[in-house]
PDB file of N, CA and C in Angstrom:
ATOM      1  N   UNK A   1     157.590  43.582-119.920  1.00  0.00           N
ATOM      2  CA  UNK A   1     156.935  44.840-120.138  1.00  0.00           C
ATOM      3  C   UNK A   1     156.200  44.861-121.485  1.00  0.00           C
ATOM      4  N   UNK A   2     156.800  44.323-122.924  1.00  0.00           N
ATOM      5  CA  UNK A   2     156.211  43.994-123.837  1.00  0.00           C
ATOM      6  C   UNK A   2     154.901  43.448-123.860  1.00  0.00           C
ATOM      7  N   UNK A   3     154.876  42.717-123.332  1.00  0.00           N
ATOM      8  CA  UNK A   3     153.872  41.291-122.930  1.00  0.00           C
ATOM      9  C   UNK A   3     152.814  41.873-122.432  1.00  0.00           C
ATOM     10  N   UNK A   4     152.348  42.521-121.453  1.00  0.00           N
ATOM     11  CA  UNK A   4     151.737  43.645-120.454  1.00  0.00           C
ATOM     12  C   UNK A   4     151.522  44.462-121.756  1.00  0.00           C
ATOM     13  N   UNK A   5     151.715  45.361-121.881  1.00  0.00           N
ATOM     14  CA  UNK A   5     151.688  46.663-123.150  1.00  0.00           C
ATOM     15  C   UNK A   5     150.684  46.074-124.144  1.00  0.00           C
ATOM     16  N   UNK A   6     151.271  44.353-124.716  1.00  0.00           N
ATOM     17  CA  UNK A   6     150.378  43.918-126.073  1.00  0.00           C
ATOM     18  C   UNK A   6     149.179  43.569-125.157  1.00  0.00           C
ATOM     19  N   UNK A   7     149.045  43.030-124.182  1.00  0.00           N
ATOM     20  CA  UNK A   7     147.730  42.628-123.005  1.00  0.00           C
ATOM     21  C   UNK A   7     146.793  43.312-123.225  1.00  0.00           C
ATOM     22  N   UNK A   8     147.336  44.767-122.812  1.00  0.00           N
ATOM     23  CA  UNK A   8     146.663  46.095-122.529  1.00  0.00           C
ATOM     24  C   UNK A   8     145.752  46.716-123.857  1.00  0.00           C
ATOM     25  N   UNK A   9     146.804  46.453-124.850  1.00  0.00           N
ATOM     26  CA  UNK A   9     145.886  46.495-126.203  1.00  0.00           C
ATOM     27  C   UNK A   9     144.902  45.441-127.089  1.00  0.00           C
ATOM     28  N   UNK A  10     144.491  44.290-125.820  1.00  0.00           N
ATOM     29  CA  UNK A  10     143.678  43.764-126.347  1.00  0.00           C
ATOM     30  C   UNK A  10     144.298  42.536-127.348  1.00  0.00           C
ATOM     31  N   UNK A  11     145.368  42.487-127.329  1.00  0.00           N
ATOM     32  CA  UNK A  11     146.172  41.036-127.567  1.00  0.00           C
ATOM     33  C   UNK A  11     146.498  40.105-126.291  1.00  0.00           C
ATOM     34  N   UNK A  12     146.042  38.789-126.889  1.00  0.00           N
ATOM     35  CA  UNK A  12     146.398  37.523-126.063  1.00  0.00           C
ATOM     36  C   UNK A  12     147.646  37.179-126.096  1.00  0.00           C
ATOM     37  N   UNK A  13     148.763  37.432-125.621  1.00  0.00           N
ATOM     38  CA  UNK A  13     149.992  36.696-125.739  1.00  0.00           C
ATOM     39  C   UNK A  13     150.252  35.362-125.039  1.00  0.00           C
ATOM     40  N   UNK A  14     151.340  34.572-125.708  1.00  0.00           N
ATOM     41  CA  UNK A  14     151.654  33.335-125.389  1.00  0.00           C
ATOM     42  C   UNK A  14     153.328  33.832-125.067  1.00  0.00           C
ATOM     43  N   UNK A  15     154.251  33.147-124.401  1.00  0.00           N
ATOM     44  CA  UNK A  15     155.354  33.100-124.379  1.00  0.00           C
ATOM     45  C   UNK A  15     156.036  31.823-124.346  1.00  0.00           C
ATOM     46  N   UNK A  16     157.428  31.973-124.865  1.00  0.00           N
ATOM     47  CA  UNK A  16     158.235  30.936-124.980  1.00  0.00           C
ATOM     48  C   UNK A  16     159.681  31.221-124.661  1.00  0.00           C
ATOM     49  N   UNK A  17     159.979  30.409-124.168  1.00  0.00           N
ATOM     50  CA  UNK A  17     161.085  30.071-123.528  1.00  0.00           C
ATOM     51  C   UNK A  17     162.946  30.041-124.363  1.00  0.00           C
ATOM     52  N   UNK A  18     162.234  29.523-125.445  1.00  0.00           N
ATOM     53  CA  UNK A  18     163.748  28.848-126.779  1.00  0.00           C
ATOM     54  C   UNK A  18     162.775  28.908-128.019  1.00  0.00           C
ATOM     55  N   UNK A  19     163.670  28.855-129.239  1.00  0.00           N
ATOM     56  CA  UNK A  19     163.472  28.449-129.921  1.00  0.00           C
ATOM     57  C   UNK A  19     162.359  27.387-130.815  1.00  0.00           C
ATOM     58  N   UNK A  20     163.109  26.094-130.115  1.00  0.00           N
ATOM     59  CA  UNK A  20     162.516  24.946-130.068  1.00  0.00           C
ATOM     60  C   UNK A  20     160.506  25.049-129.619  1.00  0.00           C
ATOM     61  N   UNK A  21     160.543  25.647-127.798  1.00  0.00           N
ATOM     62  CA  UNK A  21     159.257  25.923-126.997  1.00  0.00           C
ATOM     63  C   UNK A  21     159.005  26.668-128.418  1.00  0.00           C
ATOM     64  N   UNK A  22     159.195  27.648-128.875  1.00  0.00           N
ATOM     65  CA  UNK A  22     158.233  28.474-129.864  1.00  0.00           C
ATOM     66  C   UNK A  22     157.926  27.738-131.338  1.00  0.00           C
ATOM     67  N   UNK A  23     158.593  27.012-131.540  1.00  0.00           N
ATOM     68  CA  UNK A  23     158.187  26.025-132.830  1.00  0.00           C
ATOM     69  C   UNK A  23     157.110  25.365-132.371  1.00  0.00           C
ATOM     70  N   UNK A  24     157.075  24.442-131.161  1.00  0.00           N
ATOM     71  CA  UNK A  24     156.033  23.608-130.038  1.00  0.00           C
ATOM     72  C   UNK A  24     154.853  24.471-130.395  1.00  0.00           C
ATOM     73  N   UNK A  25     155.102  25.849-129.646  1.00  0.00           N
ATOM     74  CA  UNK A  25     153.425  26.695-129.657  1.00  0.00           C
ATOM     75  C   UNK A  25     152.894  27.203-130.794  1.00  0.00           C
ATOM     76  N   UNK A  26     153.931  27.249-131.755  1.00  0.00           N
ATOM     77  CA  UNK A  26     153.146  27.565-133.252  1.00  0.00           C
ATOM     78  C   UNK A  26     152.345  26.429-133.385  1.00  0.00           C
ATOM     79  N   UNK A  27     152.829  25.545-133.656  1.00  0.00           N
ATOM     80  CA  UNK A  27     152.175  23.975-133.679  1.00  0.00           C
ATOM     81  C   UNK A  27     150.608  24.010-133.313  1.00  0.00           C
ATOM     82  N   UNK A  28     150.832  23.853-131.912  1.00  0.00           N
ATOM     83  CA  UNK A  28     149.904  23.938-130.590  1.00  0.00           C
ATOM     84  C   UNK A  28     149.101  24.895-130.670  1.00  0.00           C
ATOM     85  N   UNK A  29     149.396  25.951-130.774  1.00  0.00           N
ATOM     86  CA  UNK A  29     148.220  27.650-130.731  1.00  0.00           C
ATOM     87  C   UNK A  29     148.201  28.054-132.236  1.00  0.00           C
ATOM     88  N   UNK A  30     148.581  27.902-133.113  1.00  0.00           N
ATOM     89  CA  UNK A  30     148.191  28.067-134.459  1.00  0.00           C
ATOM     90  C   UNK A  30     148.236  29.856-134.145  1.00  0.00           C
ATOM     91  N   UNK A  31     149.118  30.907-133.619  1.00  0.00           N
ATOM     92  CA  UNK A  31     148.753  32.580-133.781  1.00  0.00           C
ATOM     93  C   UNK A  31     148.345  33.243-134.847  1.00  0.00           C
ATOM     94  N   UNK A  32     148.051  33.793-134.553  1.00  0.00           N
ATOM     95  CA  UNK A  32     147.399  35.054-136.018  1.00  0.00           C
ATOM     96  C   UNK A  32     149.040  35.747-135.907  1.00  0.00           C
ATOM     97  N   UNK A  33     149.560  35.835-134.983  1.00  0.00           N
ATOM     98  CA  UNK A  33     151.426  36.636-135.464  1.00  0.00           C
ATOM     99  C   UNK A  33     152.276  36.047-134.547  1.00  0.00           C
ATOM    100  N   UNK A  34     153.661  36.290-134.842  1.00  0.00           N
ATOM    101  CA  UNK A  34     154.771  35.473-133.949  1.00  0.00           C
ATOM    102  C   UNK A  34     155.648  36.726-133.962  1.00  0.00           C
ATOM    103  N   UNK A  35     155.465  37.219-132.523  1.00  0.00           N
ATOM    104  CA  UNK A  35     156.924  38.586-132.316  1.00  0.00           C
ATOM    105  C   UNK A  35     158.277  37.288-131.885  1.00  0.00           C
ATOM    106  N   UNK A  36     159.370  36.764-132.685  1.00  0.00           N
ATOM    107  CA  UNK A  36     160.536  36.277-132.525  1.00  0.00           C
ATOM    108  C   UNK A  36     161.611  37.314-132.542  1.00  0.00           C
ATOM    109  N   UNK A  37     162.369  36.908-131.157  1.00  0.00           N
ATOM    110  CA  UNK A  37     163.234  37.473-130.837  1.00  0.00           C
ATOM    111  C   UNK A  37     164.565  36.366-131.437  1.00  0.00           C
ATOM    112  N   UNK A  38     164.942  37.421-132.178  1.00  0.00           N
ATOM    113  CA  UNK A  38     166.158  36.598-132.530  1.00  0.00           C
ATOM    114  C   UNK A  38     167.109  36.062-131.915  1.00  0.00           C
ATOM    115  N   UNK A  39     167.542  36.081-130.554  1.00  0.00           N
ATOM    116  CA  UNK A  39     168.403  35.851-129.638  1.00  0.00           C
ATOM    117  C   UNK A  39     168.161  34.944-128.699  1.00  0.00           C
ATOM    118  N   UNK A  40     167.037  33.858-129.383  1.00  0.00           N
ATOM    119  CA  UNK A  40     167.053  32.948-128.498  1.00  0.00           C
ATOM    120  C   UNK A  40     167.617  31.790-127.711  1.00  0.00           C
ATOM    121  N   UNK A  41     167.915  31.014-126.442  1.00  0.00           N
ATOM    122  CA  UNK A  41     168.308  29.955-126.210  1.00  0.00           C
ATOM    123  C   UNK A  41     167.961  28.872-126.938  1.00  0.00           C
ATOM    124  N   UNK A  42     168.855  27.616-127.212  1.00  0.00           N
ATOM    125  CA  UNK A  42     168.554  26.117-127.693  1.00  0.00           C
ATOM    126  C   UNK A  42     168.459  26.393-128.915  1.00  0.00           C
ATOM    127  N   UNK A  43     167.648  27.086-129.942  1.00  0.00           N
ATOM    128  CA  UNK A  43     167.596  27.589-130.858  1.00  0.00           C
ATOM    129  C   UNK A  43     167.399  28.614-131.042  1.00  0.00           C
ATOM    130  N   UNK A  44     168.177  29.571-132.054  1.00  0.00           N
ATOM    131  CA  UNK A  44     167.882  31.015-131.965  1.00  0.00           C
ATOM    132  C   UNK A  44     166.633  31.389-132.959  1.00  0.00           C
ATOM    133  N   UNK A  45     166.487  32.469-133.137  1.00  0.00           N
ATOM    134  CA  UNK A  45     165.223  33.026-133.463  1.00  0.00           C
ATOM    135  C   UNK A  45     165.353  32.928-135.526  1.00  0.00           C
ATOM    136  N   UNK A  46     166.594  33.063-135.575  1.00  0.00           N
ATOM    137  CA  UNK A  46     166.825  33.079-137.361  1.00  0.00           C
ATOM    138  C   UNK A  46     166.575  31.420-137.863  1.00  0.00           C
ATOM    139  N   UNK A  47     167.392  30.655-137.047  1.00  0.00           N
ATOM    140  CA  UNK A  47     167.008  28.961-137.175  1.00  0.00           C
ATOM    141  C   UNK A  47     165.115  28.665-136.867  1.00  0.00           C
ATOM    142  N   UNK A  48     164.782  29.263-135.586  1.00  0.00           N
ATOM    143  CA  UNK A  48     163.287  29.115-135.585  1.00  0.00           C
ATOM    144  C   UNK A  48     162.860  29.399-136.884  1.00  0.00           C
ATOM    145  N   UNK A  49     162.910  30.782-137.241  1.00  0.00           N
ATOM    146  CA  UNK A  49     162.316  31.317-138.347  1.00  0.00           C
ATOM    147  C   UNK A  49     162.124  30.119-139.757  1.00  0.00           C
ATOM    148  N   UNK A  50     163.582  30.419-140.025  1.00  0.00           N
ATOM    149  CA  UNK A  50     163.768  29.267-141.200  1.00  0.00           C
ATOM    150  C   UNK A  50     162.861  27.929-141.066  1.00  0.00           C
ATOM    151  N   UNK A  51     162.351  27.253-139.665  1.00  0.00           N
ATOM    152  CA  UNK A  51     162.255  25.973-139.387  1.00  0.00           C
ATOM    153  C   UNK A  51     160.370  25.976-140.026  1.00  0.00           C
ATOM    154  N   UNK A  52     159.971  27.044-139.067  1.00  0.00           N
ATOM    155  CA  UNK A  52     158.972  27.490-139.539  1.00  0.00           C
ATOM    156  C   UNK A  52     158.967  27.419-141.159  1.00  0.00           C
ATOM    157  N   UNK A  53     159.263  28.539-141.189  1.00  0.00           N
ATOM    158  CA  UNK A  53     158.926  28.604-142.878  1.00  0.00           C
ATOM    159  C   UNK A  53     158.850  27.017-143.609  1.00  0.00           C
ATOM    160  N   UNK A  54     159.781  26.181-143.649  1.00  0.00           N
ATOM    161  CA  UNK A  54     159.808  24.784-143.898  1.00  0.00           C
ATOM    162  C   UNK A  54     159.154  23.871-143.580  1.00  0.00           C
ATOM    163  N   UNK A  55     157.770  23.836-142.598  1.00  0.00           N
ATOM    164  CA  UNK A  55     156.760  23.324-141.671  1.00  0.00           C
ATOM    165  C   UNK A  55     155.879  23.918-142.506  1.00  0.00           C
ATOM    166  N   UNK A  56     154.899  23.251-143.786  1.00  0.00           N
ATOM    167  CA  UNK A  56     153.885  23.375-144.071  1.00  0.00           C
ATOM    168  C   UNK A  56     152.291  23.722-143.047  1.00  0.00           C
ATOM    169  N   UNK A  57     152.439  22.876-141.667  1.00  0.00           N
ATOM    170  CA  UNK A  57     151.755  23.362-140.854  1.00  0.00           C
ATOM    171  C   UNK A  57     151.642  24.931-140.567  1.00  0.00           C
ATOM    172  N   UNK A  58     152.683  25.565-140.179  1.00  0.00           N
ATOM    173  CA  UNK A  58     153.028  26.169-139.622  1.00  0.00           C
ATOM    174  C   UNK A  58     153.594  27.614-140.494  1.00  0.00           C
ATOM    175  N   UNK A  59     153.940  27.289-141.767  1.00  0.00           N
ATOM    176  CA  UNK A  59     154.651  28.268-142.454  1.00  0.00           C
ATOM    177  C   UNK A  59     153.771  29.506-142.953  1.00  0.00           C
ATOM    178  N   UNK A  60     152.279  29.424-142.871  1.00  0.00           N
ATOM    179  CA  UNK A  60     151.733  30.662-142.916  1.00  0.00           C
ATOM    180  C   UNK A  60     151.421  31.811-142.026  1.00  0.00           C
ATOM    181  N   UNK A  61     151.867  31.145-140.698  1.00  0.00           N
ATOM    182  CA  UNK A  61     151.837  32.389-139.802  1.00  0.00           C
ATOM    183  C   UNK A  61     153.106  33.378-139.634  1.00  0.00           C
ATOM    184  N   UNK A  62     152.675  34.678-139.901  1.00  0.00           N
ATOM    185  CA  UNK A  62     153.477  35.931-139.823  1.00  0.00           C
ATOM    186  C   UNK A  62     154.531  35.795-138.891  1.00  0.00           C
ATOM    187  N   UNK A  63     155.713  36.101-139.066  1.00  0.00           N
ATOM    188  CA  UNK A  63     156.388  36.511-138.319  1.00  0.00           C
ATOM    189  C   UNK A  63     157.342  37.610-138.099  1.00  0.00           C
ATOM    190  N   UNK A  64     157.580  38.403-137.058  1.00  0.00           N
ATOM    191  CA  UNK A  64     158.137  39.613-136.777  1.00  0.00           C
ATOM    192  C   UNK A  64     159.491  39.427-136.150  1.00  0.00           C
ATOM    193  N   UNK A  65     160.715  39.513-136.738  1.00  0.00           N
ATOM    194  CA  UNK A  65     161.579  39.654-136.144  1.00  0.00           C
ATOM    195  C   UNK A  65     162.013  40.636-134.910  1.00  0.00           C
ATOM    196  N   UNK A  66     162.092  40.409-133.751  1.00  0.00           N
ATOM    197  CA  UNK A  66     162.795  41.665-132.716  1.00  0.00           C
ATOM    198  C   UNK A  66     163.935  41.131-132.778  1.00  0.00           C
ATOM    199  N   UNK A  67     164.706  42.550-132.525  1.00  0.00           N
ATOM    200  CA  UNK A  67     166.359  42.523-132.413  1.00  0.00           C
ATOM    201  C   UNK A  67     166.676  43.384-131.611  1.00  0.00           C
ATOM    202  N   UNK A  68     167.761  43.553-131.249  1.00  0.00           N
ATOM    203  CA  UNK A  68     168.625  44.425-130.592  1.00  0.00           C
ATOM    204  C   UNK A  68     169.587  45.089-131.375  1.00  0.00           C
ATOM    205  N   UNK A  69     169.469  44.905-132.920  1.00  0.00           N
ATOM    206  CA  UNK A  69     170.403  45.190-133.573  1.00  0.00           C
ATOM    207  C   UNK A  69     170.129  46.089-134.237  1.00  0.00           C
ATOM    208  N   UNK A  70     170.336  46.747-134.830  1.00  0.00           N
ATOM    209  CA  UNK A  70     169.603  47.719-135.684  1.00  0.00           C
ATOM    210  C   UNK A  70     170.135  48.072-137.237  1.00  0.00           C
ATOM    211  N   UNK A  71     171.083  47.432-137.562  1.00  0.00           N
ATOM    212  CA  UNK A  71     171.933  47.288-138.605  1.00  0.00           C
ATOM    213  C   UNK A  71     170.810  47.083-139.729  1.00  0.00           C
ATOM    214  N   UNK A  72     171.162  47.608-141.042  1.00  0.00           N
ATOM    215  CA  UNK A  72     170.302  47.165-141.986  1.00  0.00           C
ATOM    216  C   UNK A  72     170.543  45.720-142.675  1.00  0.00           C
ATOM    217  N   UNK A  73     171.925  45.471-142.132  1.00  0.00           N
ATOM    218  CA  UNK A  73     172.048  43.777-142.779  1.00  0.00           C
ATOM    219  C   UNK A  73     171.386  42.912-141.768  1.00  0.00           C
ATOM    220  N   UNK A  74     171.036  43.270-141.077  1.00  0.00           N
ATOM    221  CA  UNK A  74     169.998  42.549-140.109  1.00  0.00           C
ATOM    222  C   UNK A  74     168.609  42.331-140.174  1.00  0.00           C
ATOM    223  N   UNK A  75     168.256  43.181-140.777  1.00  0.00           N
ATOM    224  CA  UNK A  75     166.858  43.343-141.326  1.00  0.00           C
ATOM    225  C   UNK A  75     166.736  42.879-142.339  1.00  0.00           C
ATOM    226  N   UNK A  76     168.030  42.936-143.443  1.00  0.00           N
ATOM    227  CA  UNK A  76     168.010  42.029-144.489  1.00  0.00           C
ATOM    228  C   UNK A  76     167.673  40.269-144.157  1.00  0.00           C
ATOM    229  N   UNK A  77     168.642  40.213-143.155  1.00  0.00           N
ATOM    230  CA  UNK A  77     168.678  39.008-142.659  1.00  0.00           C
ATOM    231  C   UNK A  77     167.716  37.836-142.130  1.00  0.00           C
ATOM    232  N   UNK A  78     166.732  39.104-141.503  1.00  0.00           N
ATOM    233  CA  UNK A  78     166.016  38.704-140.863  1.00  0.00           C
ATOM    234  C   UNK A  78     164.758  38.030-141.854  1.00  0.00           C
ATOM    235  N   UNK A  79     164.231  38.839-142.941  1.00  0.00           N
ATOM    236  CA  UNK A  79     163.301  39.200-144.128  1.00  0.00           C
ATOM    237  C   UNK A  79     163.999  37.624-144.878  1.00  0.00           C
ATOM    238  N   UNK A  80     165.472  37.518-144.894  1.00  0.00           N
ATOM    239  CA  UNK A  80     165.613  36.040-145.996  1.00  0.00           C
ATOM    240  C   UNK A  80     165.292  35.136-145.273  1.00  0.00           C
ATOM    241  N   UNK A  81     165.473  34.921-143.846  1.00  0.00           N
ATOM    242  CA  UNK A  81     165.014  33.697-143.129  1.00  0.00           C
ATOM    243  C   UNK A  81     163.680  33.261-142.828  1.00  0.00           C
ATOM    244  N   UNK A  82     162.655  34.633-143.030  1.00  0.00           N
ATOM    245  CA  UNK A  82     161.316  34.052-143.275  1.00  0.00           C
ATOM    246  C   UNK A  82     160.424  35.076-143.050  1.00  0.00           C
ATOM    247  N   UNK A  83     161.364  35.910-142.285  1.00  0.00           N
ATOM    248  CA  UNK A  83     160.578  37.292-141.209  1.00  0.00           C
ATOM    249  C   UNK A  83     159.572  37.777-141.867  1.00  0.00           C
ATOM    250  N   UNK A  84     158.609  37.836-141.815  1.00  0.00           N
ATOM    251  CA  UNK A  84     157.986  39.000-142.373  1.00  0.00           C
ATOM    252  C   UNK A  84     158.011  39.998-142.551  1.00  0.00           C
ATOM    253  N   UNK A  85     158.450  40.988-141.047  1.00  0.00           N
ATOM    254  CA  UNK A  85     158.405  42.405-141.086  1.00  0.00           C
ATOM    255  C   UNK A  85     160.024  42.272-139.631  1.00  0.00           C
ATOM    256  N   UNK A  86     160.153  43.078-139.201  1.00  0.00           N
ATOM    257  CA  UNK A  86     161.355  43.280-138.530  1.00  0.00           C
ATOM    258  C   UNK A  86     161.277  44.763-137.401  1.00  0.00           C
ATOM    259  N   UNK A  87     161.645  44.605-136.285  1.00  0.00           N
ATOM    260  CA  UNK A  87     161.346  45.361-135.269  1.00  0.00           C
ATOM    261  C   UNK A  87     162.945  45.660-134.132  1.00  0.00           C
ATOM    262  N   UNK A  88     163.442  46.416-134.019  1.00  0.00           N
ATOM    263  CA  UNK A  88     163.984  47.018-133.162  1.00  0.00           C
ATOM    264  C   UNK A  88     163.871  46.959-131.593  1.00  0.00           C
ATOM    265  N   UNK A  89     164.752  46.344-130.899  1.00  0.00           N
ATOM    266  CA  UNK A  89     164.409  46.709-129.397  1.00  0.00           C
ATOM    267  C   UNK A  89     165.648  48.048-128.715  1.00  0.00           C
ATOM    268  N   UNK A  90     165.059  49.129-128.097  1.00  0.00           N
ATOM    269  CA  UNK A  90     163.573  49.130-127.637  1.00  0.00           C
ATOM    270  C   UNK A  90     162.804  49.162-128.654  1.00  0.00           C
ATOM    271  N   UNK A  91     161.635  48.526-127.811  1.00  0.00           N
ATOM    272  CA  UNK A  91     160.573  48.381-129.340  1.00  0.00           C
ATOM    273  C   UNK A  91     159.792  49.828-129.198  1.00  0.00           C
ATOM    274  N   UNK A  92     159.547  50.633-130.886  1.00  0.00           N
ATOM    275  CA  UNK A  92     158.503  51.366-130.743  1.00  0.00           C
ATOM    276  C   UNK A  92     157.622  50.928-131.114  1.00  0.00           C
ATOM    277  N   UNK A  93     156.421  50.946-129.607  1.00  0.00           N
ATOM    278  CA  UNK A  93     155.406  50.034-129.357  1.00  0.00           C
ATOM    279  C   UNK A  93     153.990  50.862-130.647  1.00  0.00           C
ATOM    280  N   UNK A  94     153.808  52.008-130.776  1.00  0.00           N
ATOM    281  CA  UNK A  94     152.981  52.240-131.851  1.00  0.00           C
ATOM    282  C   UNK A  94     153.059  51.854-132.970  1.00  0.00           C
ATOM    283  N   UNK A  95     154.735  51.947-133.268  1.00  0.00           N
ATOM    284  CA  UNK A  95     155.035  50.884-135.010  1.00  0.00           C
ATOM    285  C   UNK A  95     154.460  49.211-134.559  1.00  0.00           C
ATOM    286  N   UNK A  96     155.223  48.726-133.825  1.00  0.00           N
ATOM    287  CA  UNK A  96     154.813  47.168-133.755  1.00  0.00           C
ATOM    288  C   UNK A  96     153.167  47.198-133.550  1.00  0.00           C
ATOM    289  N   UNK A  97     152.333  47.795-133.071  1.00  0.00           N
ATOM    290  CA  UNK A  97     151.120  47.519-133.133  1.00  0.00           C
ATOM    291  C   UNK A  97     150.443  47.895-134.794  1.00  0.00           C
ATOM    292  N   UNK A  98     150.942  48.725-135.679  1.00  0.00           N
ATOM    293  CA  UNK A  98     150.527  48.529-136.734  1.00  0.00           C
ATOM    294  C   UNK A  98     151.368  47.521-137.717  1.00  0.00           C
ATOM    295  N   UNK A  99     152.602  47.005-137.544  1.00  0.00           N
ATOM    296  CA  UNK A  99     152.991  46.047-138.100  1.00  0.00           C
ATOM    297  C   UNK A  99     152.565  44.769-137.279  1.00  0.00           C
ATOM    298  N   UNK A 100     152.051  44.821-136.493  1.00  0.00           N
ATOM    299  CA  UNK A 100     151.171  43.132-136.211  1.00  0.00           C
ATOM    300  C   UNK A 100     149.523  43.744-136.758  1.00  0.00           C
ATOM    301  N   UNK A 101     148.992  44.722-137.130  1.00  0.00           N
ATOM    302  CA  UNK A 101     147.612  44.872-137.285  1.00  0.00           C
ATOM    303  C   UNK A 101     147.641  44.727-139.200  1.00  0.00           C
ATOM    304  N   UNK A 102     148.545  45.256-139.467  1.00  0.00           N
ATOM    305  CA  UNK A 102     149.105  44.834-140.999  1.00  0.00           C
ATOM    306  C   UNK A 102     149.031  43.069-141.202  1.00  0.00           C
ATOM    307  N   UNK A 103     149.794  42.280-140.535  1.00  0.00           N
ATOM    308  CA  UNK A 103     150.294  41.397-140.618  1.00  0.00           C
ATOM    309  C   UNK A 103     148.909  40.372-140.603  1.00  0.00           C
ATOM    310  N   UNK A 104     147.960  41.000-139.287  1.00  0.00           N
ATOM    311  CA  UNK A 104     146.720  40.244-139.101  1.00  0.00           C
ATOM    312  C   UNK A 104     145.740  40.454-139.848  1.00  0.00           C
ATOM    313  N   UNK A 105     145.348  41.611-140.473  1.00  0.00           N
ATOM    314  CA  UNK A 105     144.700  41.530-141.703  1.00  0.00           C
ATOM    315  C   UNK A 105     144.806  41.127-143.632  1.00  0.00           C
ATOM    316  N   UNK A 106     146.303  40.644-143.369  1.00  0.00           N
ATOM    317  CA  UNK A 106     146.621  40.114-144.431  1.00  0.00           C
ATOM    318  C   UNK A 106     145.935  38.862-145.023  1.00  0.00           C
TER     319      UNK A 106
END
């Protein structure tokens, strides 16, 4: 439903599968932003993050943590591993479109 919604507003999305697949497509598609869900298979989304950040290729593209969590040590959490900005599921889809329009004009 996410995916559809960002479509609709005129974003191209890519999807990934794990961890790992989303390190692959940073690589590969170079994005202007990365919505990571922290809860991923094979590798989770805090290890992605970190891996990224450490990938000179790769370490300047934005990334947005989604969670399911909503805790503020989570958001902390999310922000030391590389996050850029940090998002809530359900997502409110008007915030995430100005924190990826933030993120892309940076």
């Amino acid at each position: 439903m996410l995916v559809r919604r960002l479509n609709r507003a005129g974003l191209r999305v890519i999807s990934a599968g794990n961890g790992e697949q989303a390190l692959q497509m940073m690589l590969a598609e170079q994005p202007c932003v990365v919505l990571m869900d922290m809860n991923l298979p094979v590798l989770d989304g805090w290890s992605a993050c970190r891996r990224a950040r450490s990938d000179e290729r790769i370490s300047h593209i934005p990334i947005i943590a989604l969670t399911a969590h909503a805790m503020e040590e989570d958001r902390r959490n999310a922000l030391a591993a590389g996050c850029d900005d940090y998002a809530t599921k359900p997502v409110d889809f008007p915030g995430l479109l100005q924190k990826i329009g933030k993120l892309i004009r940076r």
